[in-house]
Protein backbone atom coordinates (compact mmCIF):
# COMPACT_ATOMS: atom_id res chain seq x y z
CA UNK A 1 -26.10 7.38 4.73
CA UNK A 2 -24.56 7.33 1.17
CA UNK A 3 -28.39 7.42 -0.48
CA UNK A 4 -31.52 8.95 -0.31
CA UNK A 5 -34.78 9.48 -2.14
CA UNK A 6 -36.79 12.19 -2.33
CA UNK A 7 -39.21 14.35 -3.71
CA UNK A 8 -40.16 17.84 -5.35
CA UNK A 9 -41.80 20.15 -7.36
CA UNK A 10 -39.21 20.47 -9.97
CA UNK A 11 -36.10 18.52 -10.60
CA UNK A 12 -34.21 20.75 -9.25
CA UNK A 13 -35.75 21.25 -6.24
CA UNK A 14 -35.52 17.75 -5.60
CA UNK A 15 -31.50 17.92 -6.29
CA UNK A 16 -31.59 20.67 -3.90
CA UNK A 17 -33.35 18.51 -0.94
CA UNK A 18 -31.27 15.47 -1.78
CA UNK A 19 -28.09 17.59 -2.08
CA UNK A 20 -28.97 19.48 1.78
CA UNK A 21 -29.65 15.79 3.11
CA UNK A 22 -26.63 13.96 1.40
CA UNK A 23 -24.84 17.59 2.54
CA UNK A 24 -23.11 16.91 -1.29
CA UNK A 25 -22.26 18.96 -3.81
CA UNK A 26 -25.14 18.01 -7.17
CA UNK A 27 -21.54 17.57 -8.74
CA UNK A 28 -20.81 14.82 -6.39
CA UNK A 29 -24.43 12.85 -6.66
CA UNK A 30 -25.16 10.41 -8.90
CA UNK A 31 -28.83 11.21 -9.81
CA UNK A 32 -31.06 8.48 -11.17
CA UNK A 33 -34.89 9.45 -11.89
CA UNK A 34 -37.82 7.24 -10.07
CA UNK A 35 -41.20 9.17 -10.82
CA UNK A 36 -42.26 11.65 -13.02
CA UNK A 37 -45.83 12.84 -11.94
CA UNK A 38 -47.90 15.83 -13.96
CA UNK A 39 -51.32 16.36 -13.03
CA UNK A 40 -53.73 18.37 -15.28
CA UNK A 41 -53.36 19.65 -18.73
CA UNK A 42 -49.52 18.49 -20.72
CA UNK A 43 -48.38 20.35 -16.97
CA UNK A 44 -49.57 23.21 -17.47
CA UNK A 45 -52.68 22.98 -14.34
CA UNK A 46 -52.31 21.26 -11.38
CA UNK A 47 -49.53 19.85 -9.48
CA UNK A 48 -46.42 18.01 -10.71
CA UNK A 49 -43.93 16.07 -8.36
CA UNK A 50 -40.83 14.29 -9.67
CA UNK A 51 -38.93 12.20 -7.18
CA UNK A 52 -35.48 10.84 -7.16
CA UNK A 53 -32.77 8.86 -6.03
CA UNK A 54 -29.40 10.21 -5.04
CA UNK A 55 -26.70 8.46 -3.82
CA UNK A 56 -23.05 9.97 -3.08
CA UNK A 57 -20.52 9.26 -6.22
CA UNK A 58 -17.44 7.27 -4.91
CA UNK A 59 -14.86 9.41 -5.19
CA UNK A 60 -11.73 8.03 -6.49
CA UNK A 61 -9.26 7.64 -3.96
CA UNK A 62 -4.85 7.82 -4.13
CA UNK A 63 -2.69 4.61 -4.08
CA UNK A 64 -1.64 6.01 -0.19
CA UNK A 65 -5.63 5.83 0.49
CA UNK A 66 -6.09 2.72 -0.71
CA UNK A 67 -3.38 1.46 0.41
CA UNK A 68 -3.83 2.41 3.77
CA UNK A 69 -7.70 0.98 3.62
CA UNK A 70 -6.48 -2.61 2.37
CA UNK A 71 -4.24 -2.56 5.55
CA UNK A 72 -6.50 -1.77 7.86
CA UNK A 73 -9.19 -4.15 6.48
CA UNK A 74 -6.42 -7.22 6.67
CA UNK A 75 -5.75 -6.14 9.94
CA UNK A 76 -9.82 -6.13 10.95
CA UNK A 77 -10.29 -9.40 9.26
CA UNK A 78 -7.10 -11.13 11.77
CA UNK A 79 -8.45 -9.26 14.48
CA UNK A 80 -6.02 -6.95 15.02
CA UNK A 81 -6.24 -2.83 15.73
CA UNK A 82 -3.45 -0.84 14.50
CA UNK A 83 -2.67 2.42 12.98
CA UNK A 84 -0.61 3.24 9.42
CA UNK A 85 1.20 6.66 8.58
CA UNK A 86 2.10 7.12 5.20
CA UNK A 87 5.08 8.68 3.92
CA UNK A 88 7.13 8.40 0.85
CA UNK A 89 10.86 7.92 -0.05
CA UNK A 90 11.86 8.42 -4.24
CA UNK A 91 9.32 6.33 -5.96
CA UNK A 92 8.53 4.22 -3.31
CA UNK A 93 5.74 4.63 -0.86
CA UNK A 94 6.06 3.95 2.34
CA UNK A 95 3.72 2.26 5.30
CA UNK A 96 4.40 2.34 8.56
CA UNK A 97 2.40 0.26 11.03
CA UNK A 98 2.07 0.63 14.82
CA UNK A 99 0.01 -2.26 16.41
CA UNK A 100 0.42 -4.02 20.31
CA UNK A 101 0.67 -7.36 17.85
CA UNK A 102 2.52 -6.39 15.20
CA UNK A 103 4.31 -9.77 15.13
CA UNK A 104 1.34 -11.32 14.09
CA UNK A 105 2.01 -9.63 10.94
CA UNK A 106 5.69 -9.59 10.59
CA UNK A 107 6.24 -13.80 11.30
CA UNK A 108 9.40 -15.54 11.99
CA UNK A 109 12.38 -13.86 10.00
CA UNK A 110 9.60 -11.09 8.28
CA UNK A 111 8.06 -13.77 6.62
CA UNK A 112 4.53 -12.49 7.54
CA UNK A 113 5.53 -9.14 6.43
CA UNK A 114 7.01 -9.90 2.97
CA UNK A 115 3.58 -11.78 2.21
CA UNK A 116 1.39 -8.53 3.41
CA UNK A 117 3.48 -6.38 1.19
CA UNK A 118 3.58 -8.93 -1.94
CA UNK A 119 -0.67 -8.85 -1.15
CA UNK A 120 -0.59 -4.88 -0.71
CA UNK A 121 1.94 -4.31 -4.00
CA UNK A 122 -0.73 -6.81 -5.84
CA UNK A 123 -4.06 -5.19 -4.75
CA UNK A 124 -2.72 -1.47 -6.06
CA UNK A 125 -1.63 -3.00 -9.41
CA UNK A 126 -4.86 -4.38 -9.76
CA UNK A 127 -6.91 -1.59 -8.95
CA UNK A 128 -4.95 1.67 -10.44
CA UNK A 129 -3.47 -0.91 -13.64
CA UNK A 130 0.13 0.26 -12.87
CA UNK A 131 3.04 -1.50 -10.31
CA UNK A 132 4.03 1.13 -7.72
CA UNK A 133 6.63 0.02 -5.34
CA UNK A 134 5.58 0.06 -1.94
CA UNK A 135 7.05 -0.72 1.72
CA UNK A 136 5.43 -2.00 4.61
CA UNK A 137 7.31 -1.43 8.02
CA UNK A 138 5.75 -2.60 10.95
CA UNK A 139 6.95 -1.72 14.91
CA UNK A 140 10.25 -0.31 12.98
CA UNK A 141 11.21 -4.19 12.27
CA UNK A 142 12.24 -2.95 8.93
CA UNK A 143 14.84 -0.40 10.45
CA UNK A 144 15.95 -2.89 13.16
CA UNK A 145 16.57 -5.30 10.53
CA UNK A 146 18.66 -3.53 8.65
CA UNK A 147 20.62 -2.32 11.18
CA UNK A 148 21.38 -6.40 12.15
CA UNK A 149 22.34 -6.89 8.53
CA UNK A 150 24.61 -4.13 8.41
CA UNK A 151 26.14 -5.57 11.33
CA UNK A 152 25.90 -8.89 10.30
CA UNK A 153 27.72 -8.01 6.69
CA UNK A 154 30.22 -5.71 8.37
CA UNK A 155 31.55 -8.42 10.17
CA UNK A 156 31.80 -11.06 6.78
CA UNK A 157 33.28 -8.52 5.35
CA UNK A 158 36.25 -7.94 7.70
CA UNK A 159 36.43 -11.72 8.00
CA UNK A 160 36.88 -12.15 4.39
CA UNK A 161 39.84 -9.92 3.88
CA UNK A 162 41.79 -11.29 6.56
CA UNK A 163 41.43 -14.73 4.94
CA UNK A 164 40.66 -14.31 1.72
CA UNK A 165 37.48 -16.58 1.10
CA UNK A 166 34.32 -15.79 0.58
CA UNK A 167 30.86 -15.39 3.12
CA UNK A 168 27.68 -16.08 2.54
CA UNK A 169 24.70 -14.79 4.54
CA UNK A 170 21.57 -16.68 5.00
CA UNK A 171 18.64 -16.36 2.57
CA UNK A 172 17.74 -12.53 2.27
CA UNK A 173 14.74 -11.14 0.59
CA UNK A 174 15.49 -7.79 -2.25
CA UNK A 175 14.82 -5.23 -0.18
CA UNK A 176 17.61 -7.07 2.25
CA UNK A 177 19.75 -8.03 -0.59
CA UNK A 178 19.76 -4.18 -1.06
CA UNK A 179 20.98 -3.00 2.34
CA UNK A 180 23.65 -5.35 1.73
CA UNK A 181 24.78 -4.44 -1.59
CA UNK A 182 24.42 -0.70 -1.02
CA UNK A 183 26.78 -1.46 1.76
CA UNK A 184 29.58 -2.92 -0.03
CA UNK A 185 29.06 -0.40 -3.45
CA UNK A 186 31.75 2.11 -3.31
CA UNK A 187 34.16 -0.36 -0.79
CA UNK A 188 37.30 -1.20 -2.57
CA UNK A 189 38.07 -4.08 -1.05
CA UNK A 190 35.12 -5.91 -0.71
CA UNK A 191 32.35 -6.87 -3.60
CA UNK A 192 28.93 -8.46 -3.47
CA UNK A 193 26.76 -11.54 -5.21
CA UNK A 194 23.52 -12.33 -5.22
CA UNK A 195 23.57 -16.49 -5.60
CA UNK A 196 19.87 -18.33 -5.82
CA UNK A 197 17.12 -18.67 -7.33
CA UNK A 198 13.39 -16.96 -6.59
CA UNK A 199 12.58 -14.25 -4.00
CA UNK A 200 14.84 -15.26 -1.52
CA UNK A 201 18.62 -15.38 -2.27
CA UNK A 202 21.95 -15.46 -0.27
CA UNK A 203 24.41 -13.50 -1.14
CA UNK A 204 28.01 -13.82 -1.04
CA UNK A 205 31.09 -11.57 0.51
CA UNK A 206 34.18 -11.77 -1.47
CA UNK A 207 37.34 -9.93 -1.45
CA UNK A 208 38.15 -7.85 -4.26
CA UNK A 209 40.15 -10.30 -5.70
CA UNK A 210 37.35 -12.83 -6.47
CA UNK A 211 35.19 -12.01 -9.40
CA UNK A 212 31.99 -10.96 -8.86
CA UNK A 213 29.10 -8.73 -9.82
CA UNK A 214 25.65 -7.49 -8.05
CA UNK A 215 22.05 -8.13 -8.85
């Protein structure tokens, strides 16, 4: 129940009632007036009655909360059941899915995934008017995936300094892009390119000697 109406002698007995029903604060009502009924003289004999209707005030929830709502709605509206823990990493925050068909969601190569976190990122902007970056993992594919792409890049890398040419891994998304670049930052040897255009972009392994840069 989020509503009620009812009835007193006074206004604020009638705040009181709706408050004890609503078990709300008066702070946390939103009051609006229905019936003001004086019997006798200007109110002064008689009875008088004023009734109301009170209904909870949404309270304003966090990006996380939201967040965390939208995800769980998208999953009811697929049919799917699963649960999402929040956590947060710099700037960035951070939800982590555990469902019995979580592939449903993450798609061939993440696909799935990338387009529930494009719809998440867009549904915060819209509602709080600022872009937050967020992250949606789901069954850990996010941390299994990485740890395939640092393979994966690892073994470019070592390929392209014993013959000097240059690798290039399929098409990666920018959190992927990322893992691969953070990889490489500090190496000596090795140095990174992103090559493409849009979301998706490959990026290429070179030796030191080609030159390159990262973005």
């Amino acid at each position: 129940m989020d509503f009620v109406e009812v009835e007193g002698k006074t206004y604020e007995e009638a705040i009181r009632k709706a408050s004890m029903e609503l078990q709300a604060e008066e702070k946390d009502l939103d009051v609006e007036v229905k019936e003001v009924d004086t019997k006798g003289i200007l109110g002064l004999l008689g009875s008088k009655k004023v009734r109301i209707v009170a209904r909870l005030r949404e309270r304003e929830t966090t990006p996380e909360e939201y967040g965390q709502q939208f995800l769980q709605d998208l999953a009811t509206h697929v049919g799917l059941t699963f649960e999402t823990k929040i956590s947060q990493y710099e700037d960035r925050i951070i939800f982590l899915v555990q469902s019995d068909n979580g592939d449903v969601l993450i798609g061939k190569d993440g696909e799935a995934l990338e387009a529930v976190q494009h719809l998440l990122r867009l549904a915060i902007a819209k509602r709080y008017k600022q872009g937050l970056k967020v992250l949606v993992d789901i069954n850990g594919y996010r941390e299994k995936r990485k740890k395939a792409l640092t393979l994966m890049a690892k073994r470019m890398a070592d390929k392209a300094r014993r013959t000097g040419k240059k690798f290039k891994t399929d098409l990666l998304n920018p959190y992927e892009r990322r893992i691969v670049h953070s990889l490489f930052k500090h190496n000596k040897n090795i140095t990174t390119k992103s090559e493409g255009e849009g979301h998706t972009k490959k990026v290429i392994i070179s030796p030191v000697s080609a030159t390159n840069g990262k973005h």
